[in-house]
Structures are given as C-alpha cells and as structure tokens.
Protein backbone atom coordinates (compact mmCIF):
# COMPACT_ATOMS: atom_id res chain seq x y z
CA UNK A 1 25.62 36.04 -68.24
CA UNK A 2 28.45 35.33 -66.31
CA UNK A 3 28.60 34.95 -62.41
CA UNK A 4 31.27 34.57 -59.51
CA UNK A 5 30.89 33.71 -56.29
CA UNK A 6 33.87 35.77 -53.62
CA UNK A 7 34.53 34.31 -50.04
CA UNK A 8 36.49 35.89 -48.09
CA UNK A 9 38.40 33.89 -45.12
CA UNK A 10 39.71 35.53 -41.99
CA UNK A 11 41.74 33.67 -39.91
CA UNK A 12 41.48 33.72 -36.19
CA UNK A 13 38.30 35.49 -34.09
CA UNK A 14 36.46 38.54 -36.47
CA UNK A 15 35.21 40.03 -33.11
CA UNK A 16 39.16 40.77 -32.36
CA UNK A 17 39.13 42.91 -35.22
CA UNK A 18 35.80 44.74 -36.26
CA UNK A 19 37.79 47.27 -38.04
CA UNK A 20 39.55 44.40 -40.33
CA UNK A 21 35.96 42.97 -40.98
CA UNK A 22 34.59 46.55 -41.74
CA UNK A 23 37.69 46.85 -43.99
CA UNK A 24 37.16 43.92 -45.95
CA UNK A 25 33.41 44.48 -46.62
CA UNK A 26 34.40 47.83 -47.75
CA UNK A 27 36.36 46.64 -50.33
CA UNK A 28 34.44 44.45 -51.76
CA UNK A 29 31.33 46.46 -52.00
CA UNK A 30 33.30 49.14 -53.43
CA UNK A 31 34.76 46.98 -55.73
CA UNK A 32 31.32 45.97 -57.18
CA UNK A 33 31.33 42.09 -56.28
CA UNK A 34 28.11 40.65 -57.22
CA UNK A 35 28.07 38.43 -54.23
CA UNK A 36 30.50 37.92 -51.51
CA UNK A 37 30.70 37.09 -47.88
CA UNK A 38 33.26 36.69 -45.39
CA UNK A 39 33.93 33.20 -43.78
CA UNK A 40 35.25 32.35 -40.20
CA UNK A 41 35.78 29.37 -38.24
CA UNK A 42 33.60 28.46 -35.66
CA UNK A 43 34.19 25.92 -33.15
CA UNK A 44 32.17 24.77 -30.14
CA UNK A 45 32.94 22.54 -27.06
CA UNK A 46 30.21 20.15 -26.87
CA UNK A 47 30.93 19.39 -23.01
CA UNK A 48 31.01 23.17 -21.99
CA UNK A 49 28.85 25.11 -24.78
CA UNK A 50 32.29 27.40 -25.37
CA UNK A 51 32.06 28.82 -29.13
CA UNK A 52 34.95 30.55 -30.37
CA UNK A 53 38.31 29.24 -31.74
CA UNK A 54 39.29 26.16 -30.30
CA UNK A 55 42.68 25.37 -31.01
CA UNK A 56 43.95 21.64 -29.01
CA UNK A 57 41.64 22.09 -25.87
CA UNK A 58 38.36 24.31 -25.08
CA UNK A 59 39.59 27.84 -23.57
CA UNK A 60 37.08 27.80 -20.54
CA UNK A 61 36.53 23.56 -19.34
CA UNK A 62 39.90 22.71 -20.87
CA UNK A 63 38.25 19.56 -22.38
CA UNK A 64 40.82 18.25 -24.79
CA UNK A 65 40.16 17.53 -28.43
CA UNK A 66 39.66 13.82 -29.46
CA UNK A 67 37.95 14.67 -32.61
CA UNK A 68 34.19 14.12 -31.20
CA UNK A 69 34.31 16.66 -28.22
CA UNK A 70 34.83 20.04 -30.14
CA UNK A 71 32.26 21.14 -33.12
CA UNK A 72 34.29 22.48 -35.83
CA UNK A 73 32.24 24.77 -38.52
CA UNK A 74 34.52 25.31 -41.35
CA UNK A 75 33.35 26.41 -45.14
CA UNK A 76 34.68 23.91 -47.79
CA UNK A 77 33.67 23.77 -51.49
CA UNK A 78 30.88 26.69 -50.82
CA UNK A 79 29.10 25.06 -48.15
CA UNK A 80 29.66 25.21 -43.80
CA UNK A 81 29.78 21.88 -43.14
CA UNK A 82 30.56 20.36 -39.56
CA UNK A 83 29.03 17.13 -37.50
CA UNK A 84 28.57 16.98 -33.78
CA UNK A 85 30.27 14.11 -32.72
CA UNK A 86 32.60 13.73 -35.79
CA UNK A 87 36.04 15.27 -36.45
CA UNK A 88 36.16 16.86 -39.79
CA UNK A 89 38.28 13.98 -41.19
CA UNK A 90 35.32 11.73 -40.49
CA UNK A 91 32.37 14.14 -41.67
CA UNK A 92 34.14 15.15 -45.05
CA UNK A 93 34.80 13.23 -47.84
CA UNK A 94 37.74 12.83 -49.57
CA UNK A 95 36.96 15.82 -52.30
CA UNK A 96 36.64 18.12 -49.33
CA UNK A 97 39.53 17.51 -47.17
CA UNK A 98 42.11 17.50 -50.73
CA UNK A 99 40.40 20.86 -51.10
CA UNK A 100 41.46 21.69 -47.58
CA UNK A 101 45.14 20.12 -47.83
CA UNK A 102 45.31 22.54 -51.69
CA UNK A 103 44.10 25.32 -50.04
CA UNK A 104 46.41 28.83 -49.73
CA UNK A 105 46.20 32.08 -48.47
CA UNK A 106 46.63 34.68 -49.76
C-alpha cells in the first residue's frame, strides 16, 4: 500500500484569511487526501510574549531580532522545529536549512 503525506503552507497570518484556510481544507478533503494539514509560521517575542508573524522587530515591544530574541516555529522536513534562544540557522542542521534554501512555492 502506498501512502503520501500533503502539507499545505500559507504564507503570512491564517487568521487574516479564514475563508482562504476554509478554502484550502475544502479542497483537499474533497479531493480525497489521505492525510494533509496546513502549515503556518509562528513566531514569538521572547521579551514581550507577542505571537504572530514577526518579520525584523516584534509588532507590539519593538524588540529587534538578533536571532535569540524572537521564537521562530517553522515546519521543515515534516517536523515544527524551533529553539528558544537559537535562530533557526543555529537550531537546524545543514539538511534542513538546504531544504529551506530549495524550497518553492507554488
């Protein structure tokens, strides 16, 4: 028996866009995936508590990003991975991040 495994990425904040979400789930239980699930990023300012997308600097303290302030959750080969305390570049290893540098969307 053959499996698959579908993620789904969404760029930016899902809660900007329910219907997009709603959309996508559609689609792929209508399409008769055998398992799926949508993937976000999630970020969170360690000095504030602030989770959302953090782009350079946290939205609400305006902490800036030195790579050990902001928590970034991000999905690579299958698995959320993210460190307090650790920029991605120091958490992942090599594998991960030339998965991240190959990746496309699409």
């Amino acid at each position: 028996m053959l499996g698959h495994i579908f993620y789904y990425k969404i760029n930016g904040d899902p809660s900007k866009n329910i219907e997009a979400v709603e959309t996508a789930i559609k689609a792929m239980y209508d399409g008769d995936l055998g398992y799926y699930t949508i993937t976000f990023d999630s970020d969170r300012c360690m000095k504030c508590g602030y989770q959302g997308i953090i782009d350079n600097e946290c939205p609400k303290c305006k902490e800036k990003d030195d790579g050990h302030n902001i928590l970034r959750i991000r999905r690579i080969t299958g698995y959320l991975v993210g460190r307090p305390n650790q920029s991605i570049s120091e958490s992942w290893n090599d594998g991960k991040m030339n998965e991240l540098k190959r990746r496309k969307n699409i």
